[in-house]
C-alpha atoms as a PDB file:
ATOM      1  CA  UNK A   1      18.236 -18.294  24.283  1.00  0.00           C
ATOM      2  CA  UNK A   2      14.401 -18.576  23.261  1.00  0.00           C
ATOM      3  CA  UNK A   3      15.529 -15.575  20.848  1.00  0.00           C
ATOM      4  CA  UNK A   4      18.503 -17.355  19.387  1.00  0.00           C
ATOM      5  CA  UNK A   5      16.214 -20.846  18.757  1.00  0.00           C
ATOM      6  CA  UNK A   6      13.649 -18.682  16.961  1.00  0.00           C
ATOM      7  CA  UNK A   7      15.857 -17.426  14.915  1.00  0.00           C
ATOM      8  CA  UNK A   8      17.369 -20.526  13.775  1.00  0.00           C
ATOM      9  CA  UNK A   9      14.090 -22.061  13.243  1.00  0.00           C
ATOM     10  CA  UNK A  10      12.804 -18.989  11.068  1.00  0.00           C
ATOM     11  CA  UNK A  11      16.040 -19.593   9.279  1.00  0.00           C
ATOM     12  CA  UNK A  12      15.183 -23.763   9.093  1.00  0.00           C
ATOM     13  CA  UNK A  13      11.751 -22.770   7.314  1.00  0.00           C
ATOM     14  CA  UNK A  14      13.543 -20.061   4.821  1.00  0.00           C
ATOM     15  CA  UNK A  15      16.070 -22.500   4.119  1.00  0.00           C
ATOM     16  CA  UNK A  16      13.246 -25.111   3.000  1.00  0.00           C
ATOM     17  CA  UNK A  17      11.048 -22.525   1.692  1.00  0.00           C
ATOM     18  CA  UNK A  18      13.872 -21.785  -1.098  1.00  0.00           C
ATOM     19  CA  UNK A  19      14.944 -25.324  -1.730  1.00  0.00           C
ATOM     20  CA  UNK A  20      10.566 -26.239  -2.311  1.00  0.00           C
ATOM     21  CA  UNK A  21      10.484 -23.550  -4.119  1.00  0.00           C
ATOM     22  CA  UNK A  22      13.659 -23.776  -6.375  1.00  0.00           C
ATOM     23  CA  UNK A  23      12.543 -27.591  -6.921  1.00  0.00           C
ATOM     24  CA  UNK A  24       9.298 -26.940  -7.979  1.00  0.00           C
ATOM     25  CA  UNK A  25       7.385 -28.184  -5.369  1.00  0.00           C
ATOM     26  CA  UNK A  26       4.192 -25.883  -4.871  1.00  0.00           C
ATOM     27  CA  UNK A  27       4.943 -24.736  -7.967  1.00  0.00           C
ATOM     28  CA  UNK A  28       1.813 -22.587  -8.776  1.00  0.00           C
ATOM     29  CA  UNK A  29       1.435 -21.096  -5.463  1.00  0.00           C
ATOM     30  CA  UNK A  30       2.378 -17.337  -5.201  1.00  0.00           C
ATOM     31  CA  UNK A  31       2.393 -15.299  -1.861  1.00  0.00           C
ATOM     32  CA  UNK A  32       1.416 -11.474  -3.113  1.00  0.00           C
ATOM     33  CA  UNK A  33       1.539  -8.886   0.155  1.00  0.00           C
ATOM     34  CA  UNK A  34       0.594  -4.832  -0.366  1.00  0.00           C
ATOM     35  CA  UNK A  35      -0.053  -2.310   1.747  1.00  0.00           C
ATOM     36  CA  UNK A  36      -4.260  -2.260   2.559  1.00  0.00           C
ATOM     37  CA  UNK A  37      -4.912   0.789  -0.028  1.00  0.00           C
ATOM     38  CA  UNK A  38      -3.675  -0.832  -3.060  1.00  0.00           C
ATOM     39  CA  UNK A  39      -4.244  -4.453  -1.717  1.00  0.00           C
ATOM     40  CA  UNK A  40      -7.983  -3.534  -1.175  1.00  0.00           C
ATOM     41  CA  UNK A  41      -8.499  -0.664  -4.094  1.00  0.00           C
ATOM     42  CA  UNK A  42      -6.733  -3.073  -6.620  1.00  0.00           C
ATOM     43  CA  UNK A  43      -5.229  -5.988  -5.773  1.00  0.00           C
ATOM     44  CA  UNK A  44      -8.399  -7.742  -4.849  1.00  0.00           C
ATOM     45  CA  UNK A  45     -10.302  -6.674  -7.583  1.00  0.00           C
ATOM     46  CA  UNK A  46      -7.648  -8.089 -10.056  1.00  0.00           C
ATOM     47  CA  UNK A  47      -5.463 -10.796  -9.266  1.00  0.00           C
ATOM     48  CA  UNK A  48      -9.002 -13.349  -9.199  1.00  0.00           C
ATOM     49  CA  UNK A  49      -8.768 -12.356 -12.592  1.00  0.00           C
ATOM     50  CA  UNK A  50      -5.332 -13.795 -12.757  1.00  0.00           C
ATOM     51  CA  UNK A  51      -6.480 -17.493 -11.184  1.00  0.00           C
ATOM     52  CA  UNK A  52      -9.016 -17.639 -14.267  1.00  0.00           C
ATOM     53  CA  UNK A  53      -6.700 -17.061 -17.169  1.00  0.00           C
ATOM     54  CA  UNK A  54      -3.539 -19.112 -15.342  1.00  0.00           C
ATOM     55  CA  UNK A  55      -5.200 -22.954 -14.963  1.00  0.00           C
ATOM     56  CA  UNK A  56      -2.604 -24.441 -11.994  1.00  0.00           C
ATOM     57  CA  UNK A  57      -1.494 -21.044 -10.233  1.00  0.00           C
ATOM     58  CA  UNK A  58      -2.959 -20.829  -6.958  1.00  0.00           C
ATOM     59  CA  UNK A  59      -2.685 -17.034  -5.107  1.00  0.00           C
ATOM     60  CA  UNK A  60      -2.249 -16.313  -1.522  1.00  0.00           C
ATOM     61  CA  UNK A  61      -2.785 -12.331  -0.731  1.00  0.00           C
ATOM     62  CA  UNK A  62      -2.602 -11.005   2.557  1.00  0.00           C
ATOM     63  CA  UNK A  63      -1.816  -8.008   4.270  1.00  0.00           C
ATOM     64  CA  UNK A  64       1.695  -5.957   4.364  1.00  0.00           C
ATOM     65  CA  UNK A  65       1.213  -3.904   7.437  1.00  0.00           C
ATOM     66  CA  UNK A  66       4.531  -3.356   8.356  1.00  0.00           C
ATOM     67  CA  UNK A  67       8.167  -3.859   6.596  1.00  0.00           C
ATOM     68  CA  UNK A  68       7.725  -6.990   4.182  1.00  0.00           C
ATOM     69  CA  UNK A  69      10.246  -9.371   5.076  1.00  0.00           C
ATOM     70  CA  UNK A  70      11.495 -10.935   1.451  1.00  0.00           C
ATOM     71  CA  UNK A  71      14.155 -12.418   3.098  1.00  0.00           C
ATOM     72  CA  UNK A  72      12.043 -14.652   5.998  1.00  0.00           C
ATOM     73  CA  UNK A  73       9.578 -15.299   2.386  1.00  0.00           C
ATOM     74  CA  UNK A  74       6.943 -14.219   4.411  1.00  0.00           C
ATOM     75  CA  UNK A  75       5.536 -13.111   1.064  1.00  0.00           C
ATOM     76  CA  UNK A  76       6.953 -14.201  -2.608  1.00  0.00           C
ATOM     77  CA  UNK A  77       6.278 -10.963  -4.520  1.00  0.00           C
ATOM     78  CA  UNK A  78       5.452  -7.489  -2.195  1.00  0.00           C
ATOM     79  CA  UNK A  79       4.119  -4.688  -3.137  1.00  0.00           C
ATOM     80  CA  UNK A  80       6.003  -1.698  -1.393  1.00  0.00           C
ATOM     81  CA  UNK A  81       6.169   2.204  -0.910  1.00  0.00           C
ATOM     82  CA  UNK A  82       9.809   1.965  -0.162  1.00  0.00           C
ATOM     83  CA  UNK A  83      12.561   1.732  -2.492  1.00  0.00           C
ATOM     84  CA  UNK A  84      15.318  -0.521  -1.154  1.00  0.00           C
ATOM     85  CA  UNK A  85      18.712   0.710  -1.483  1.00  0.00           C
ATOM     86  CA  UNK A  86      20.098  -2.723  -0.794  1.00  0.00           C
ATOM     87  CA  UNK A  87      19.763  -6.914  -0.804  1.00  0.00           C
ATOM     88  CA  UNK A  88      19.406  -9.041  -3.757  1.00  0.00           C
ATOM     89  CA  UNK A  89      15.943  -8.246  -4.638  1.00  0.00           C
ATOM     90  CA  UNK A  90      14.751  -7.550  -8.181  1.00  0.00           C
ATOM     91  CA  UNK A  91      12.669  -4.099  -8.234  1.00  0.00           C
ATOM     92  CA  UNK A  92      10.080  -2.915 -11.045  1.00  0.00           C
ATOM     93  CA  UNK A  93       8.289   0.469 -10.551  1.00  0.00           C
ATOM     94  CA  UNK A  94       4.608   0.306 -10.480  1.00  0.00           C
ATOM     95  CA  UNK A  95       3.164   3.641 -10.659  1.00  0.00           C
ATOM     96  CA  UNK A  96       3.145   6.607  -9.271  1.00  0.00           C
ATOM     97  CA  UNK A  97       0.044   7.997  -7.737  1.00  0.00           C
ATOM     98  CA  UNK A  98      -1.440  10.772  -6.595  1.00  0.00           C
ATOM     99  CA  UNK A  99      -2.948  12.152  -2.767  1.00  0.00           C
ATOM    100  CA  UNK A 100      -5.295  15.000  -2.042  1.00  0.00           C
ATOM    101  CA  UNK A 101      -6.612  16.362   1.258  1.00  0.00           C
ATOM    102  CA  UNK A 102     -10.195  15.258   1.556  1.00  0.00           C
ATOM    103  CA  UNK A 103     -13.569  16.307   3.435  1.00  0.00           C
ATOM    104  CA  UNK A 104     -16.538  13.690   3.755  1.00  0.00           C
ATOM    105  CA  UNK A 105     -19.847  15.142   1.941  1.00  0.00           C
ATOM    106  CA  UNK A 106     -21.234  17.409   4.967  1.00  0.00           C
ATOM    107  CA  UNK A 107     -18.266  18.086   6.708  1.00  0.00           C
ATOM    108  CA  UNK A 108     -18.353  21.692   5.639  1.00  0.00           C
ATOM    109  CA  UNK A 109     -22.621  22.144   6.219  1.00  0.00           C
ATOM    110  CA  UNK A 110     -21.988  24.225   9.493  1.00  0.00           C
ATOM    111  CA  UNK A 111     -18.760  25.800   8.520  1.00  0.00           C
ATOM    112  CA  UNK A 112     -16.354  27.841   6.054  1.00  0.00           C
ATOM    113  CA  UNK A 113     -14.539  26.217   4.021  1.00  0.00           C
ATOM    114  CA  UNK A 114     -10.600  27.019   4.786  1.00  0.00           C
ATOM    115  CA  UNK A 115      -8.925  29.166   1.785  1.00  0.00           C
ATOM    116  CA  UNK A 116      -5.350  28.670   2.489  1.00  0.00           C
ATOM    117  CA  UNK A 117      -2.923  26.103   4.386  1.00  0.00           C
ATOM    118  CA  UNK A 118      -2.853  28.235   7.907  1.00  0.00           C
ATOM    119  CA  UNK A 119      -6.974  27.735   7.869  1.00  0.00           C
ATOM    120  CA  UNK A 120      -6.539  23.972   8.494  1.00  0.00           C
ATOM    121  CA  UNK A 121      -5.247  24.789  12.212  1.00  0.00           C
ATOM    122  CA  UNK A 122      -8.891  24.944  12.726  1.00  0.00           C
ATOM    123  CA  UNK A 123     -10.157  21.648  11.453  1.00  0.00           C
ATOM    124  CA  UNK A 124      -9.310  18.005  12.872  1.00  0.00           C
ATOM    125  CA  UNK A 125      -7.734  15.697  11.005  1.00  0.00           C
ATOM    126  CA  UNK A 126      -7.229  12.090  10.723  1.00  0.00           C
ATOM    127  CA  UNK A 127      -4.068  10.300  10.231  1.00  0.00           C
ATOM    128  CA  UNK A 128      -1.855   7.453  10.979  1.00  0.00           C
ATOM    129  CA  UNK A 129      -0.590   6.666  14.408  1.00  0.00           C
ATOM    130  CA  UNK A 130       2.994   7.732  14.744  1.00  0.00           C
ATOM    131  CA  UNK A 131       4.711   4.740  16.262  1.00  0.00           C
ATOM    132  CA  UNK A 132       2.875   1.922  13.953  1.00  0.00           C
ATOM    133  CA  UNK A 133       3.604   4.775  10.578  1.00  0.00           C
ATOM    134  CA  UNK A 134       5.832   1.883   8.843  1.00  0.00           C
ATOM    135  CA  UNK A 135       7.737   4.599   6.571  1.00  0.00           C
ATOM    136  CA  UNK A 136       7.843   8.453   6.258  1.00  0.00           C
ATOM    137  CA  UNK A 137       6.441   8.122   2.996  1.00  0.00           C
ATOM    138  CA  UNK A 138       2.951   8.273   4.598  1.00  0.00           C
ATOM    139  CA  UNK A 139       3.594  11.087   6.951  1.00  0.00           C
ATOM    140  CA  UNK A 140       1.428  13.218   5.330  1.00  0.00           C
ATOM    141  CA  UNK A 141       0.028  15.760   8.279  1.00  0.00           C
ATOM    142  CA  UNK A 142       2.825  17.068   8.944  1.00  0.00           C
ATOM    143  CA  UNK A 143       4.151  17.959   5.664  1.00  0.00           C
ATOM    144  CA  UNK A 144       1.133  20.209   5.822  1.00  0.00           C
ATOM    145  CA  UNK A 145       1.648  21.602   9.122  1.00  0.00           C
ATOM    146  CA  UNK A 146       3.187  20.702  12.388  1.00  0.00           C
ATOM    147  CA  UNK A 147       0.539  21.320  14.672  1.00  0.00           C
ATOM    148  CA  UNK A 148      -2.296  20.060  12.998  1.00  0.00           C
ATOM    149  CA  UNK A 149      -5.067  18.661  15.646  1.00  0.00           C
ATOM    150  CA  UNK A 150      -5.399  15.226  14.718  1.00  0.00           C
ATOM    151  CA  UNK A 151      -8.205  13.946  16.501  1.00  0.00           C
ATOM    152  CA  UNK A 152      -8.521  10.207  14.728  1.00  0.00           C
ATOM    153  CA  UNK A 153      -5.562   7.663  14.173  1.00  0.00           C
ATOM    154  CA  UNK A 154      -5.789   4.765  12.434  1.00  0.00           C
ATOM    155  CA  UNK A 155      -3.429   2.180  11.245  1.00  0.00           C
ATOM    156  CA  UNK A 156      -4.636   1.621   8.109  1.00  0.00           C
ATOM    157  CA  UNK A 157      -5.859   3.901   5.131  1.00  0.00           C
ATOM    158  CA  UNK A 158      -9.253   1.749   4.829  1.00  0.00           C
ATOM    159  CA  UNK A 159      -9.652   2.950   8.398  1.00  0.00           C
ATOM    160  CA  UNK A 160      -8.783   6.612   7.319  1.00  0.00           C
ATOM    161  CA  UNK A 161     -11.027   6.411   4.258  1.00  0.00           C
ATOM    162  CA  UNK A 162     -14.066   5.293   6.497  1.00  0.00           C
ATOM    163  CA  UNK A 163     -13.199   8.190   9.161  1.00  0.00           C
ATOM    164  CA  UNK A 164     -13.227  10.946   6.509  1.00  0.00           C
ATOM    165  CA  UNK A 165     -16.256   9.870   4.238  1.00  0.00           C
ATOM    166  CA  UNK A 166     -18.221   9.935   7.998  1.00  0.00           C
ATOM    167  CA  UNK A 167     -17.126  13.373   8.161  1.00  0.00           C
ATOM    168  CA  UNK A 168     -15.232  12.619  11.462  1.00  0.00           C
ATOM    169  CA  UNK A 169     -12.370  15.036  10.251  1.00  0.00           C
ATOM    170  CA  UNK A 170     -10.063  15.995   6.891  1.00  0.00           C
ATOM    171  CA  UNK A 171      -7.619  13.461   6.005  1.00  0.00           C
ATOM    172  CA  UNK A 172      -5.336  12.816   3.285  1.00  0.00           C
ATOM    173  CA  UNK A 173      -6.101   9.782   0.778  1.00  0.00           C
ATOM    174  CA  UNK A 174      -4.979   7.999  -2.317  1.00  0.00           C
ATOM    175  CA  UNK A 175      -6.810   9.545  -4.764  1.00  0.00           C
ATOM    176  CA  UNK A 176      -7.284   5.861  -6.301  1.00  0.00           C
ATOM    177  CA  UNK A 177      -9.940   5.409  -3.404  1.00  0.00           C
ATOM    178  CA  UNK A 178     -11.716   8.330  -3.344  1.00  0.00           C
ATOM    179  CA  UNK A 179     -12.416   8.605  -6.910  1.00  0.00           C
ATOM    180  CA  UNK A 180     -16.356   8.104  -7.789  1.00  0.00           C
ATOM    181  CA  UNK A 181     -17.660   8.494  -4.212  1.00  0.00           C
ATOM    182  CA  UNK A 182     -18.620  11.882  -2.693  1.00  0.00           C
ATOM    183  CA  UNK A 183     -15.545  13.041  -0.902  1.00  0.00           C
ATOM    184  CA  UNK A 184     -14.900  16.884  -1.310  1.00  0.00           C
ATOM    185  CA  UNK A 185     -10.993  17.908  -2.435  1.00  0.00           C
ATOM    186  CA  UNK A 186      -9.501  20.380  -0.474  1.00  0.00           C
ATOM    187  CA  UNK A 187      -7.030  23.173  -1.540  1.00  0.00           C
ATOM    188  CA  UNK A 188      -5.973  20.538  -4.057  1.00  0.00           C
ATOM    189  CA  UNK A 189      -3.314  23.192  -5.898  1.00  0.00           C
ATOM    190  CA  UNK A 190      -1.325  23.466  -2.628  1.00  0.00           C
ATOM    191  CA  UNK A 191      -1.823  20.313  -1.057  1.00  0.00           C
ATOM    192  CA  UNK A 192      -0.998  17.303  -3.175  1.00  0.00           C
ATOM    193  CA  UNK A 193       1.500  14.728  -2.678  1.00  0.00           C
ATOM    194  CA  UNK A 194       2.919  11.619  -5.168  1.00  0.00           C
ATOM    195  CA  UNK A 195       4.441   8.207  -3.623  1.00  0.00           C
ATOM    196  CA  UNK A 196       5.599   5.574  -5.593  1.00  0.00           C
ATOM    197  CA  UNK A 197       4.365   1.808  -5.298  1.00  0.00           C
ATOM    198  CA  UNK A 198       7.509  -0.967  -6.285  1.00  0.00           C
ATOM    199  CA  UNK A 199       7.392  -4.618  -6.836  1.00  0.00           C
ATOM    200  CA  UNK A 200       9.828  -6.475  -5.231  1.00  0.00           C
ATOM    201  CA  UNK A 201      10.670 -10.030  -5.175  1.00  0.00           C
ATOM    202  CA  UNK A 202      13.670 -12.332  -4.416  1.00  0.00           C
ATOM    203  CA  UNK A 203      16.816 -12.350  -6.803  1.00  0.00           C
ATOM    204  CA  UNK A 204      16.707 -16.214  -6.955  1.00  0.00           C
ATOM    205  CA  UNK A 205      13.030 -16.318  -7.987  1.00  0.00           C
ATOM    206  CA  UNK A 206      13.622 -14.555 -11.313  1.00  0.00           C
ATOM    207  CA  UNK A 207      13.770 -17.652 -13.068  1.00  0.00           C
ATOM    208  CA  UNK A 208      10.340 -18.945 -11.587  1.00  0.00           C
ATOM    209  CA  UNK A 209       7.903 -19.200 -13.741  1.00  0.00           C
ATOM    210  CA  UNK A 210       5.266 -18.691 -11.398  1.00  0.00           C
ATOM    211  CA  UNK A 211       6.315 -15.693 -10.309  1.00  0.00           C
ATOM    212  CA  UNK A 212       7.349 -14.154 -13.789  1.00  0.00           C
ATOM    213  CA  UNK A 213       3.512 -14.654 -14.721  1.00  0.00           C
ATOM    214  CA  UNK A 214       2.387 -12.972 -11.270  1.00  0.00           C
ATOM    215  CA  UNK A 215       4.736 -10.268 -11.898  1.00  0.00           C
ATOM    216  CA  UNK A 216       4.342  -9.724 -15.097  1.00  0.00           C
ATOM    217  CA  UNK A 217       0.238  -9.873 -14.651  1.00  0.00           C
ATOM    218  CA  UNK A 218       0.445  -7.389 -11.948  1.00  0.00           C
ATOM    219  CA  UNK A 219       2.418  -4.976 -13.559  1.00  0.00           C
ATOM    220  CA  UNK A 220       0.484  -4.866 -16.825  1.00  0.00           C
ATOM    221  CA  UNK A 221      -2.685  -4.284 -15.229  1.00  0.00           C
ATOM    222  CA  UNK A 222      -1.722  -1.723 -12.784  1.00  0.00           C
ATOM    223  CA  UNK A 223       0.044  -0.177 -15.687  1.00  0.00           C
ATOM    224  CA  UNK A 224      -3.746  -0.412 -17.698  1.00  0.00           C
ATOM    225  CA  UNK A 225      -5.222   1.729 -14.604  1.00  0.00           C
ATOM    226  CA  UNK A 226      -2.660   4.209 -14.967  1.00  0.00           C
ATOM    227  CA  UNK A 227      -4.652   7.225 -14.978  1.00  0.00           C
ATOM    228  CA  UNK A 228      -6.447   6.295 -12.082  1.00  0.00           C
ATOM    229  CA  UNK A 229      -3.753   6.598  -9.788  1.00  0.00           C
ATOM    230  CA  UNK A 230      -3.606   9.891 -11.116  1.00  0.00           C
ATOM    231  CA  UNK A 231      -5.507  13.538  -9.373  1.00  0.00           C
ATOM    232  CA  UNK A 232      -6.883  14.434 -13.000  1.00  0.00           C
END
């Protein structure tokens, strides 16, 4: 029963969530949620930009962890690695971007650097924990190898980032975040990867202006950074 009255009162708050919105009340506040690489490599650095040049829009950002939830309007416009196949949500491709295996800076001070794929079996690794991994998108390790010895999990690729850069194991990162510091690519012609990064945002907000200008402001300067997201 306590199931069932959540439920109805998550629908109550979606229900006047559309009908605010649709009305105009709250008119210039956007909810934004990405996933904690390109929230924190990019987001943050540019949608402050966005409250200075759009007087009256006010920005909420937080954290998409998990599956966003469009539908519940936990967030207004998400940021997403997955495609969705289905539900009235209007999609615009972001970018691609690229992923290399990394080494922190000393990693490799005591030891031989490995020469081909089977050399890794030797190394740990960090990586995601299986049962919080949100999509097979980021299941990286073991599209190297199966039996990798992963020795660090973290939820997060900030977490990740911090683990490999303190030389704590190899790791597989956005190559977005590890340009310009002192990370160390490894076997970067054999082990790459590309993932995809969507915008998503409900069918009945297309006419919003709001969230046209969000949108539009996020796409434009993601689309300005392209060769960032990119290995070379």
């Amino acid at each position: 029963m306590l199931q069932k009255a959540m439920e109805m009162e998550n629908s109550a708050i979606d229900i006047s969530s559309r009908i605010s919105r649709l009305e105009g009340k709250n008119r210039g506040r956007v909810r934004v949620g990405a996933p904690d690489g390109f929230g924190n490599a990019v987001l943050s650095h540019i949608l402050p930009e966005l409250v200075k040049t759009h007087p009256g829009t006010e920005i909420e950002f937080v954290p998409v962890p998990a599956a966003h939830k469009l539908w519940r309007r936990d967030v207004d416009i998400a940021v997403s690695l997955d495609r969705p196949m289905a539900g009235r949500v209007i999609m615009r491709k972001l970018t691609d971007y690229d992923l290399l295996l990394y080494a922190g800076p000393d990693f490799f001070t005591d030891q031989t650097s490995p020469t081909c794929r089977e050399d890794l079996k030797e190394f740990p690794f960090i990586g995601y924990i299986d049962e919080l991994l949100y999509t097979p998108e980021l299941d990286f390790n073991r599209g190297i190898l199966s039996d990798l010895n992963v020795v660090y999990r973290a939820a997060t690729v900030k977490a990740q980032f911090d683990a490999v850069r303190n030389n704590a194991g190899l790791g597989v990162l956005p190559c977005f975040m590890a340009r310009d510091t002192d990370l160390v690519p490894i076997l970067p012609d054999e082990i790459n990867f590309t993932r995809t990064y969507w915008l998503l945002y409900p069918e009945e907000y297309r006419l919003l202006p709001q969230i046209q200008a969000v949108s539009r402001f996020i796409h434009k300067r993601t689309n300005d950074m392209g060769a960032v997201f990119r290995s070379q």
